[in-house]
PDB file of N, CA and C in Angstrom:
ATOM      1  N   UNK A   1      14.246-142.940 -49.792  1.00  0.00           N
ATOM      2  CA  UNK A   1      13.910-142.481 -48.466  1.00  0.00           C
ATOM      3  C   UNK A   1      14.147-143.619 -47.486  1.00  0.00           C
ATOM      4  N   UNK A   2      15.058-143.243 -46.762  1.00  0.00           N
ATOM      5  CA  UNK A   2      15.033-144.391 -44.996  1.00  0.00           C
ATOM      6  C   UNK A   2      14.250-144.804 -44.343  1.00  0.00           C
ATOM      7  N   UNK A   3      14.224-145.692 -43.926  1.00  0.00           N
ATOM      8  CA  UNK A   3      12.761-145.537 -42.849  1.00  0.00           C
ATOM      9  C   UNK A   3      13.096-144.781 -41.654  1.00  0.00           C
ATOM     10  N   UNK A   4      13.901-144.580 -41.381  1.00  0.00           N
ATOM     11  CA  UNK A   4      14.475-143.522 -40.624  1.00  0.00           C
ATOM     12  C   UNK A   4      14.078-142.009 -40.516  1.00  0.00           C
ATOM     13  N   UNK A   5      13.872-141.665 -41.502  1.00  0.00           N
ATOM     14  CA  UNK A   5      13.627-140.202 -42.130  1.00  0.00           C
ATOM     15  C   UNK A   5      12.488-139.573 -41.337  1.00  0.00           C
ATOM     16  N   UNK A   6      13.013-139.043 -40.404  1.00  0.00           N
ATOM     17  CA  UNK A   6      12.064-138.211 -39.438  1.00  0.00           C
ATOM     18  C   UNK A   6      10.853-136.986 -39.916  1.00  0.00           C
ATOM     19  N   UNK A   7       9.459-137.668 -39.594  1.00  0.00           N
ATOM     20  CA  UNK A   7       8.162-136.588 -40.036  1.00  0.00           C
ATOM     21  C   UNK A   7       8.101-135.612 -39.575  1.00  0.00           C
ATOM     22  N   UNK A   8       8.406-134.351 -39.704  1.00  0.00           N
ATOM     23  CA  UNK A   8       8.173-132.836 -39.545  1.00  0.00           C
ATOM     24  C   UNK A   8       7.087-132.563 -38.491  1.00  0.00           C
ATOM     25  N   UNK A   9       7.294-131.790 -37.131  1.00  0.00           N
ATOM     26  CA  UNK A   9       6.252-131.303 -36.839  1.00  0.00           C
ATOM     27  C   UNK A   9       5.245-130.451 -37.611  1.00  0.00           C
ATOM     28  N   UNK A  10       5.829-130.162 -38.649  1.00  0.00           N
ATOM     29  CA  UNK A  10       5.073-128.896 -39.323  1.00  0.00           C
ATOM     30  C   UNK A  10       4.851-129.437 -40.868  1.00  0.00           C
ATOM     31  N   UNK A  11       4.142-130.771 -41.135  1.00  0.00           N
ATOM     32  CA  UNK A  11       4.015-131.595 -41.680  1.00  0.00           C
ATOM     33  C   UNK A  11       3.090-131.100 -42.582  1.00  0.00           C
ATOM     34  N   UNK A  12       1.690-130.524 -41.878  1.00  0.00           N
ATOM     35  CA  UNK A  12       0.401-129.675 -41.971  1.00  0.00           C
ATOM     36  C   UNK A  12       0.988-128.737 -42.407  1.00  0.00           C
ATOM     37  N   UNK A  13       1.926-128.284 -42.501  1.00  0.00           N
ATOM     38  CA  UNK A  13       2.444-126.509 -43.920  1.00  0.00           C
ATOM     39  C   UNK A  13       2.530-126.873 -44.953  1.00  0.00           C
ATOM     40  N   UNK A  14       2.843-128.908 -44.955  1.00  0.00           N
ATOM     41  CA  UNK A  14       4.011-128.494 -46.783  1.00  0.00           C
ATOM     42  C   UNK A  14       2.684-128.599 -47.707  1.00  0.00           C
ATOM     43  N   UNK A  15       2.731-128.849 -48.957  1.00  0.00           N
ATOM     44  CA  UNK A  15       1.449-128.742 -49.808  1.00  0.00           C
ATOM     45  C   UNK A  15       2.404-129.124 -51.484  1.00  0.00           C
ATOM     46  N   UNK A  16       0.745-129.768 -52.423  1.00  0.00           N
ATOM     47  CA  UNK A  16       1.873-129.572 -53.502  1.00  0.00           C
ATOM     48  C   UNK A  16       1.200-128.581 -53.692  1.00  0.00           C
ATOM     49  N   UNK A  17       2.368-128.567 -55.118  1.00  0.00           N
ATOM     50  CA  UNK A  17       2.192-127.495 -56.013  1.00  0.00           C
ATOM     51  C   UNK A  17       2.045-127.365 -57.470  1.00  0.00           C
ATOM     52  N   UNK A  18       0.887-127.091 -57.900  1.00  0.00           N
ATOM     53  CA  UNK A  18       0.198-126.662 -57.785  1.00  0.00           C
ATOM     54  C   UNK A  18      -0.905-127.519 -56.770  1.00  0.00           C
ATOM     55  N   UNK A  19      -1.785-126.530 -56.048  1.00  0.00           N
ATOM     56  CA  UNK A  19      -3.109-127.350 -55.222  1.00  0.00           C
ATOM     57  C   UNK A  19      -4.482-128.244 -55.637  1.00  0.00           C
ATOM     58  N   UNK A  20      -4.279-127.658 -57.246  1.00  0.00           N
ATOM     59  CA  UNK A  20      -5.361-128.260 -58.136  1.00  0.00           C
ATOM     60  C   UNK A  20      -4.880-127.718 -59.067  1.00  0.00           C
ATOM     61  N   UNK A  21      -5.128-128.753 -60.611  1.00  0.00           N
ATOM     62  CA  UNK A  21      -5.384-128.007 -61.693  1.00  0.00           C
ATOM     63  C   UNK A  21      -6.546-128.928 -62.834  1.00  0.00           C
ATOM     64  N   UNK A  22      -7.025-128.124 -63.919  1.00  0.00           N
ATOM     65  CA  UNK A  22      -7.768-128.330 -64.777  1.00  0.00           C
ATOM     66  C   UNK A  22      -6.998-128.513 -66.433  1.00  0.00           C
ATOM     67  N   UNK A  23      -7.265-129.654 -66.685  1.00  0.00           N
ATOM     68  CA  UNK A  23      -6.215-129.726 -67.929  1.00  0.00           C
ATOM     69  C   UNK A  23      -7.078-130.661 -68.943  1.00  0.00           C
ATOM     70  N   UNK A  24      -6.654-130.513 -70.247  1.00  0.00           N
ATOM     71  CA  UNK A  24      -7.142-130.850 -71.441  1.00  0.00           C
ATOM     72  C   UNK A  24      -6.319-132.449 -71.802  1.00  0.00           C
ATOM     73  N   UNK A  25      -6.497-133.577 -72.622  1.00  0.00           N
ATOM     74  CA  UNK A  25      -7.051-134.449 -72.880  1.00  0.00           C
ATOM     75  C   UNK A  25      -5.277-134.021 -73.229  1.00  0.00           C
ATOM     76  N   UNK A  26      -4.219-134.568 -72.727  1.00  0.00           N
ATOM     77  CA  UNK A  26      -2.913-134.565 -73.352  1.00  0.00           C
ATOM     78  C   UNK A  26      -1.938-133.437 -72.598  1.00  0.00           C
ATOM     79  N   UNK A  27      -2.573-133.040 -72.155  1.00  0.00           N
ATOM     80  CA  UNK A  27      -1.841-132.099 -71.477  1.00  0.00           C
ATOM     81  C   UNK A  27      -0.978-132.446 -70.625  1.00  0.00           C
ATOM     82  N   UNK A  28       0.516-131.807 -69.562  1.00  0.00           N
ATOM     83  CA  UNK A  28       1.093-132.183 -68.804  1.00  0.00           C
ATOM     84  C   UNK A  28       1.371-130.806 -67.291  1.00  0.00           C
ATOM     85  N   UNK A  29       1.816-131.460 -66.478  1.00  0.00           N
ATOM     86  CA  UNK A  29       1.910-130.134 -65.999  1.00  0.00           C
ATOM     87  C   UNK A  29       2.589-131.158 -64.348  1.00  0.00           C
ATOM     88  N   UNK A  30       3.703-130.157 -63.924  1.00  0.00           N
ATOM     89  CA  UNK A  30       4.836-131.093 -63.131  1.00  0.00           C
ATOM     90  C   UNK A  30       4.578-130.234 -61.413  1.00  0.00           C
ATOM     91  N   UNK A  31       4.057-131.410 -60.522  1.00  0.00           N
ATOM     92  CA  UNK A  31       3.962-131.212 -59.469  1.00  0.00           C
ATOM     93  C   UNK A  31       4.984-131.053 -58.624  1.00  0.00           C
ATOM     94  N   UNK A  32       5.224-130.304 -57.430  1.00  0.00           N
ATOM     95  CA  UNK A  32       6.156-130.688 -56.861  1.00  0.00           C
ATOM     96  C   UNK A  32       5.777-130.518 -55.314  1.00  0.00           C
ATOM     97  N   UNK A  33       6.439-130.950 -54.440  1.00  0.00           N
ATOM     98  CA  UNK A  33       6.473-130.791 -53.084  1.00  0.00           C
ATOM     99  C   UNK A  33       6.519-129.395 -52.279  1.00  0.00           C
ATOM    100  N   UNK A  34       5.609-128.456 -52.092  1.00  0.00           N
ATOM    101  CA  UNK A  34       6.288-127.300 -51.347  1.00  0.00           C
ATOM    102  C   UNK A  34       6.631-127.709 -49.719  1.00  0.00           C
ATOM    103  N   UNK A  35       7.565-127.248 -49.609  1.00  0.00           N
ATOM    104  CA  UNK A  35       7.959-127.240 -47.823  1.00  0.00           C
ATOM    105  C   UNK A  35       8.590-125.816 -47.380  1.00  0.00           C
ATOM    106  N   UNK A  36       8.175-125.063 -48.272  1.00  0.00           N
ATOM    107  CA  UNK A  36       8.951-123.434 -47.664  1.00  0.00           C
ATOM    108  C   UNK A  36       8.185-122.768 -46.487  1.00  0.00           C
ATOM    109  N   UNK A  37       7.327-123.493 -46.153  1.00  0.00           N
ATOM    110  CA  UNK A  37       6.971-123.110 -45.023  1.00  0.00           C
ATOM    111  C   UNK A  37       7.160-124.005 -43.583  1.00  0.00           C
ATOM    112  N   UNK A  38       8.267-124.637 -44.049  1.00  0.00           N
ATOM    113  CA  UNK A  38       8.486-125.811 -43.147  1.00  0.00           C
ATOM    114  C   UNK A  38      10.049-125.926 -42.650  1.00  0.00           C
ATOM    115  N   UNK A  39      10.653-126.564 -41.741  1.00  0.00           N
ATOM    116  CA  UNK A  39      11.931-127.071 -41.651  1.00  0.00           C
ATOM    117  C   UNK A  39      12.390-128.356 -42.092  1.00  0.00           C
ATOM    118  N   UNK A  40      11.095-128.665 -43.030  1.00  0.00           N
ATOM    119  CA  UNK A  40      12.338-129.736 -43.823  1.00  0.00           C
ATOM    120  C   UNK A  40      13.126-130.069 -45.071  1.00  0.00           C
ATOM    121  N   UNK A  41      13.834-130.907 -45.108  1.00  0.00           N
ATOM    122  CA  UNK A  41      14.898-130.696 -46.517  1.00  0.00           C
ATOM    123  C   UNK A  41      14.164-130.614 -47.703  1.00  0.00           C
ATOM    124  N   UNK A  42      14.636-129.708 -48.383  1.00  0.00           N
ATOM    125  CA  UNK A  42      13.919-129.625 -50.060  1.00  0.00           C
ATOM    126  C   UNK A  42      15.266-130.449 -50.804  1.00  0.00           C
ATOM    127  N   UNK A  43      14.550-131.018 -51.634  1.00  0.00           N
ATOM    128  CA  UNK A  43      13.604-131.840 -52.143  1.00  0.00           C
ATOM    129  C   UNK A  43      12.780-132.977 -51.050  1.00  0.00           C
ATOM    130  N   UNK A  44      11.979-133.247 -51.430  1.00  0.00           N
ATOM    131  CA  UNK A  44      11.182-134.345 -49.940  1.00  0.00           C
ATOM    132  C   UNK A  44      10.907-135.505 -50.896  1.00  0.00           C
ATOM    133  N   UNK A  45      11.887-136.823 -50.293  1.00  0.00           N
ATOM    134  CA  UNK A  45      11.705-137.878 -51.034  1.00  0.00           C
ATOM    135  C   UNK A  45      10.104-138.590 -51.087  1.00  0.00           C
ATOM    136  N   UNK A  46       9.486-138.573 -52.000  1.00  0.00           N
ATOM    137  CA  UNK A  46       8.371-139.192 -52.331  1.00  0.00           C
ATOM    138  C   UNK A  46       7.814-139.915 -53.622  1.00  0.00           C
ATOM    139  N   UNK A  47       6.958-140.593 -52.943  1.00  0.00           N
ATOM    140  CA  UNK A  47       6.191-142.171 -54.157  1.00  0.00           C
ATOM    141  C   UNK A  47       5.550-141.198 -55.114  1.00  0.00           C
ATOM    142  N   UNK A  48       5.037-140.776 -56.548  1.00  0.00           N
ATOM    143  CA  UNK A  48       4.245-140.467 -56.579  1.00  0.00           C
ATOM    144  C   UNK A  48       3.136-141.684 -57.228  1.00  0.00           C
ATOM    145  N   UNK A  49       1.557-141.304 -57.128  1.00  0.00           N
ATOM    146  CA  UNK A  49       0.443-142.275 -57.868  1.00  0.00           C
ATOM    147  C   UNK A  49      -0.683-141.651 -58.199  1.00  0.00           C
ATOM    148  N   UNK A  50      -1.193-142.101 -58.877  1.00  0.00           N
ATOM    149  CA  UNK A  50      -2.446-141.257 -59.397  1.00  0.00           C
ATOM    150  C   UNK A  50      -3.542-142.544 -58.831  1.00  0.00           C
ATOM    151  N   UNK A  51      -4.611-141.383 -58.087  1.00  0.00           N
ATOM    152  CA  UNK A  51      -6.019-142.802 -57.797  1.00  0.00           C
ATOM    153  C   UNK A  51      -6.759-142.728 -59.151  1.00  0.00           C
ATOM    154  N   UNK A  52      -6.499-142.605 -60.042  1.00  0.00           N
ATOM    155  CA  UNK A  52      -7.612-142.996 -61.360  1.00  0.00           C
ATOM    156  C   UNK A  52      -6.537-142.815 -62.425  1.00  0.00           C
ATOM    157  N   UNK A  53      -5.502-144.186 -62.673  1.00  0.00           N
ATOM    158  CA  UNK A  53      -4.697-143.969 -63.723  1.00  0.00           C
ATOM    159  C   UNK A  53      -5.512-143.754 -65.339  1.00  0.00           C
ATOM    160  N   UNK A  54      -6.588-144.075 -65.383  1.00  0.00           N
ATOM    161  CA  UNK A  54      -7.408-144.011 -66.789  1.00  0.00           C
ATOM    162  C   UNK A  54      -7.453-142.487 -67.001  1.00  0.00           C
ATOM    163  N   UNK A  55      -7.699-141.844 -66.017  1.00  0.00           N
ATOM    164  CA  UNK A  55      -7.733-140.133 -66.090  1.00  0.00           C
ATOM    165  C   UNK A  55      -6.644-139.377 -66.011  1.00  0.00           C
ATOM    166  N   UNK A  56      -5.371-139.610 -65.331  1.00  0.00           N
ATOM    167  CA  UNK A  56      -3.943-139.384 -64.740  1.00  0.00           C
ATOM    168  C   UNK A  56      -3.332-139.921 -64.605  1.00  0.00           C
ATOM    169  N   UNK A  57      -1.696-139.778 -65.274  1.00  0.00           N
ATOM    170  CA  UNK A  57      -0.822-140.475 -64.668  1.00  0.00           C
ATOM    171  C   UNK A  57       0.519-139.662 -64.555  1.00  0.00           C
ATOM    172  N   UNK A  58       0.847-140.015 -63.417  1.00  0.00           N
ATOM    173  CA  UNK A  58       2.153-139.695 -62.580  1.00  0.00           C
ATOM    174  C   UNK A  58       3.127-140.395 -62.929  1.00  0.00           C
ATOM    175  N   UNK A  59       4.528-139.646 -63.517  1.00  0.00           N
ATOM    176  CA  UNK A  59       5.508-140.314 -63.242  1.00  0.00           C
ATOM    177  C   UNK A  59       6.182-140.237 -62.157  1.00  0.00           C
ATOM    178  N   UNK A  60       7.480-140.931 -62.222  1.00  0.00           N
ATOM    179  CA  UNK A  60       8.919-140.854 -60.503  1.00  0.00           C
ATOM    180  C   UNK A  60       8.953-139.332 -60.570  1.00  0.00           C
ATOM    181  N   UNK A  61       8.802-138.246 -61.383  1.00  0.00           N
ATOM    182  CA  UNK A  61       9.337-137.272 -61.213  1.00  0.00           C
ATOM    183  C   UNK A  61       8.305-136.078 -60.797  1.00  0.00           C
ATOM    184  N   UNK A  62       6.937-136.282 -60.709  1.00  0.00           N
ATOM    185  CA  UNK A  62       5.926-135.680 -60.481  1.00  0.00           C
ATOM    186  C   UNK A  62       5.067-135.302 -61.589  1.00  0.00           C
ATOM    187  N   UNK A  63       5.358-136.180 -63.116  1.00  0.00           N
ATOM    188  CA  UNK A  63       5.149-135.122 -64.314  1.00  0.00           C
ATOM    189  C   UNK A  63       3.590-135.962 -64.505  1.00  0.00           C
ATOM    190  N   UNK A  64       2.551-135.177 -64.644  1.00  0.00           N
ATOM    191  CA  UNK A  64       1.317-135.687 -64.317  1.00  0.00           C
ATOM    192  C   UNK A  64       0.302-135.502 -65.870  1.00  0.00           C
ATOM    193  N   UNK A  65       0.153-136.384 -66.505  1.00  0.00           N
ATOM    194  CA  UNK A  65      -0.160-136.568 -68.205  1.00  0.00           C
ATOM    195  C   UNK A  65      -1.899-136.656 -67.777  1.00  0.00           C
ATOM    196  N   UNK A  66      -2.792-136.164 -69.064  1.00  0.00           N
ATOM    197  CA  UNK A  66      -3.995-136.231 -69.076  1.00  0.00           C
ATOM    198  C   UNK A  66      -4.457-137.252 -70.049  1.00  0.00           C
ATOM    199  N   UNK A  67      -4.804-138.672 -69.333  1.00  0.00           N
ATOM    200  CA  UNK A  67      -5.509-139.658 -70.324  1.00  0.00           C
ATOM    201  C   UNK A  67      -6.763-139.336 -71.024  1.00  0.00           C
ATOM    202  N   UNK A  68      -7.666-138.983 -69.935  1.00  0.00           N
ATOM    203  CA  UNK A  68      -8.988-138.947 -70.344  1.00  0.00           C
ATOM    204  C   UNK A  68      -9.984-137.751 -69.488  1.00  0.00           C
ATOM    205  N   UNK A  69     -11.118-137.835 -69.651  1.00  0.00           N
ATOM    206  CA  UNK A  69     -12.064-136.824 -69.202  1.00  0.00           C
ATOM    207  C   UNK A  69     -12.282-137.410 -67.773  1.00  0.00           C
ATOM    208  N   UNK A  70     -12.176-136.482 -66.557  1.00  0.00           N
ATOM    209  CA  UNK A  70     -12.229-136.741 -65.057  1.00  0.00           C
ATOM    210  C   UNK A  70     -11.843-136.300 -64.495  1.00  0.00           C
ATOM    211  N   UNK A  71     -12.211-137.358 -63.395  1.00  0.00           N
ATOM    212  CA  UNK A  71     -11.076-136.474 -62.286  1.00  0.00           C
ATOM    213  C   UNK A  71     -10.278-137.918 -61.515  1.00  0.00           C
ATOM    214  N   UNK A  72      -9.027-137.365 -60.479  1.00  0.00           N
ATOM    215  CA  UNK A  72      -8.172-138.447 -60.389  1.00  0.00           C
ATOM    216  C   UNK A  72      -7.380-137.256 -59.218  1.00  0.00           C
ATOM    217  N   UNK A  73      -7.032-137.883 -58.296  1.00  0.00           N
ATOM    218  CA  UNK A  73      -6.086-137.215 -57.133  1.00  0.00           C
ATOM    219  C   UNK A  73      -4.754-137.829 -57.624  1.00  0.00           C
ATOM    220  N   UNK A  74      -3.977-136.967 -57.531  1.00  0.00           N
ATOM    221  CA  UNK A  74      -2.532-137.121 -57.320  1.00  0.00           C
ATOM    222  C   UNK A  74      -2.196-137.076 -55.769  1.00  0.00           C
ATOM    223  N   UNK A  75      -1.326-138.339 -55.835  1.00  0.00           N
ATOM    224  CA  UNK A  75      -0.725-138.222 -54.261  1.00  0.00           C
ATOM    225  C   UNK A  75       0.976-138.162 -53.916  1.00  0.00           C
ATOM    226  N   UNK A  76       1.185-137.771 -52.965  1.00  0.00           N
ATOM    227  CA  UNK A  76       2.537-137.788 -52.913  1.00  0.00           C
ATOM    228  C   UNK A  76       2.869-138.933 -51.128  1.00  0.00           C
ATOM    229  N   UNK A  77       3.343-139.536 -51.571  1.00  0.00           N
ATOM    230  CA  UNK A  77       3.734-140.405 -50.205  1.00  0.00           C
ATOM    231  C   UNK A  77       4.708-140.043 -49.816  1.00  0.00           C
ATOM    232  N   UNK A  78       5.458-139.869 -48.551  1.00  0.00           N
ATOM    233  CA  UNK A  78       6.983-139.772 -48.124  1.00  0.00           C
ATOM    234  C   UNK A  78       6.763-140.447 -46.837  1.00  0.00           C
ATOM    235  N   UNK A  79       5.728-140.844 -46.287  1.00  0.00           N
ATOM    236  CA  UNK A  79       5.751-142.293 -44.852  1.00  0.00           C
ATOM    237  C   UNK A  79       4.540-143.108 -45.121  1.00  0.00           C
ATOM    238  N   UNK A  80       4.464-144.251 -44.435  1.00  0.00           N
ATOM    239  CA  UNK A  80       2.909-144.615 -44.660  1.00  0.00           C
ATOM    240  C   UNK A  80       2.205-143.583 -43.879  1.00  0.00           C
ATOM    241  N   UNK A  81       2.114-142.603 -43.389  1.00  0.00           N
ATOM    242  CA  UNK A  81       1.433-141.601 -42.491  1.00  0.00           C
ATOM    243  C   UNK A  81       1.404-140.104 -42.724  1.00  0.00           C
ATOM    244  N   UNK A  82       1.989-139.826 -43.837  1.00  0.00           N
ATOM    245  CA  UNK A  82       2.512-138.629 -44.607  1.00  0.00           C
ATOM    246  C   UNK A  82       2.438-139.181 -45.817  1.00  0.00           C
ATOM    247  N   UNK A  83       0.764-138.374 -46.113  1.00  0.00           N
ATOM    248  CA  UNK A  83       0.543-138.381 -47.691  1.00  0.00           C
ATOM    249  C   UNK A  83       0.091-137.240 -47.717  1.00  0.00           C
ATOM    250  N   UNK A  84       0.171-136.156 -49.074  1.00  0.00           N
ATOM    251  CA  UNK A  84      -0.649-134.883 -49.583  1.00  0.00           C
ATOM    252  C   UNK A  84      -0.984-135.371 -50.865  1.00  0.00           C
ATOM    253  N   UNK A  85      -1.991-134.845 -51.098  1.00  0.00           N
ATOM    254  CA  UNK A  85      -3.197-135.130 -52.538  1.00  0.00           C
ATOM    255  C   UNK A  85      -3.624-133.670 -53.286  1.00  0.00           C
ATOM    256  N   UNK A  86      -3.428-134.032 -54.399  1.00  0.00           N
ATOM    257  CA  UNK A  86      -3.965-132.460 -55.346  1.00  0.00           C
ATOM    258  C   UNK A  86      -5.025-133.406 -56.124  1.00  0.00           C
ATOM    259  N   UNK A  87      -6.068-132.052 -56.652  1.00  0.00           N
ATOM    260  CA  UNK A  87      -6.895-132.635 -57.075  1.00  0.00           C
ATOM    261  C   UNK A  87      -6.662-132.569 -59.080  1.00  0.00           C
ATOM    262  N   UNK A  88      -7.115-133.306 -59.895  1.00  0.00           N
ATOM    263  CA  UNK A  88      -6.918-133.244 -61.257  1.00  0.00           C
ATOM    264  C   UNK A  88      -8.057-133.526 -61.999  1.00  0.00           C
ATOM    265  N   UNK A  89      -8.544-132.372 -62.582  1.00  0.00           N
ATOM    266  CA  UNK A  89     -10.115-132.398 -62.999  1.00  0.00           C
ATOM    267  C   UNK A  89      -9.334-132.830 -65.378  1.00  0.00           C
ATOM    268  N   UNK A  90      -9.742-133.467 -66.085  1.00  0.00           N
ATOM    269  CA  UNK A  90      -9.251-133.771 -66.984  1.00  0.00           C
ATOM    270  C   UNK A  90     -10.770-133.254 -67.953  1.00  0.00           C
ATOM    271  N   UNK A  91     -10.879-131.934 -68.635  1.00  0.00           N
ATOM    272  CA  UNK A  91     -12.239-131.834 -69.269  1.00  0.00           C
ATOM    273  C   UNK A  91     -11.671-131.455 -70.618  1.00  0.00           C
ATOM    274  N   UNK A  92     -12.665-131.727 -71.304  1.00  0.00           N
ATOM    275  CA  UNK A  92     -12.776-131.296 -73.159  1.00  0.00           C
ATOM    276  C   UNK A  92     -11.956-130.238 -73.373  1.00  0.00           C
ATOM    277  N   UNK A  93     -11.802-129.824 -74.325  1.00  0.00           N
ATOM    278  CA  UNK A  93     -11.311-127.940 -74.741  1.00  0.00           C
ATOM    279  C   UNK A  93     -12.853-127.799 -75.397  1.00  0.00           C
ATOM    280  N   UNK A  94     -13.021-126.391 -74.828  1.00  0.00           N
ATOM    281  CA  UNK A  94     -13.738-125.562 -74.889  1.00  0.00           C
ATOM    282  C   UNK A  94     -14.165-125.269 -76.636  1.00  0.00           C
ATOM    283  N   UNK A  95     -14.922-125.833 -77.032  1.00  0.00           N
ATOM    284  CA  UNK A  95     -15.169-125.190 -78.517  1.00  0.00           C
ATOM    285  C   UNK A  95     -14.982-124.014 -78.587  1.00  0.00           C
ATOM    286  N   UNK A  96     -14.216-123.480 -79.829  1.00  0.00           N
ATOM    287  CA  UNK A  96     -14.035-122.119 -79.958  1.00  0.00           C
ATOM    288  C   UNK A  96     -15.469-122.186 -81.174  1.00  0.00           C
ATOM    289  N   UNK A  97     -15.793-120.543 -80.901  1.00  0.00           N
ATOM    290  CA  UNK A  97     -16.801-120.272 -81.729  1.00  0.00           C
ATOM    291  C   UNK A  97     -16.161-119.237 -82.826  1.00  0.00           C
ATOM    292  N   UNK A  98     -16.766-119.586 -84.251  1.00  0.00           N
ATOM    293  CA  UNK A  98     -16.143-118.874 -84.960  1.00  0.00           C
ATOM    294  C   UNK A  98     -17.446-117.459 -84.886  1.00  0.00           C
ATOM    295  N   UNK A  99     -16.647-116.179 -85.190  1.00  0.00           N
ATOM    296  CA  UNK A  99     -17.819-115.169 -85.501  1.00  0.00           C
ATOM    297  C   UNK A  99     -17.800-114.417 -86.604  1.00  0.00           C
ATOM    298  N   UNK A 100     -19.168-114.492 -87.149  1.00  0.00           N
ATOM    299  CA  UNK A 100     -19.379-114.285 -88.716  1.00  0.00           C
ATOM    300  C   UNK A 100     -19.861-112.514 -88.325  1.00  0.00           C
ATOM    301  N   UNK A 101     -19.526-111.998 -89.800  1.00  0.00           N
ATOM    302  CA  UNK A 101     -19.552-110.589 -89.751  1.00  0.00           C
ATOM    303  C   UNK A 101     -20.504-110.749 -91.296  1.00  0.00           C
TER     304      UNK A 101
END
């Protein structure tokens, strides 16, 4: 990205995608930039980082891995002034119960 690269009036539409999710201890699941409600170029060059790498981590490509039990925002940078954040809750799997007959 340029430093050049002009911020969208309609900056406030784009969002990722997914807006949140809930994922298990290994799990993955690949964010991306929406701007279809916007006029600017798809793909939208951005940093990605996770604020709690012990719980999440982000690669260059948006692909977002589950370390541990938590929670941890994913962010997407494309200016110092243009950031969007999803939220990433990281919990147990659910004991399955066996049922006796």
């Amino acid at each position: 990205m340029a430093e050049s690269d002009p911020v969208p009036d309609c900056v406030g539409d784009v969002a990722l995608v997914p807006g949140s999710v809930v994922l298990a201890l290994g799990d993955t699941v690949r964010v991306r930039v929406d701007v279809s409600s916007c006029a600017m170029p798809s793909p939208v060059a951005v940093t990605w980082a996770s604020s709690n790498s012990n719980v999440a981590v982000v690669d260059a490509s948006g692909l977002v891995t589950a370390k541990a039990n938590g929670s941890a925002a994913i962010i997407a940078t494309h200016s110092p002034d243009t950031k969007w954040a999803m939220a990433v809750n990281v919990a147990p799997p659910r004991p399955s119960h066996a049922v006796s007959r």
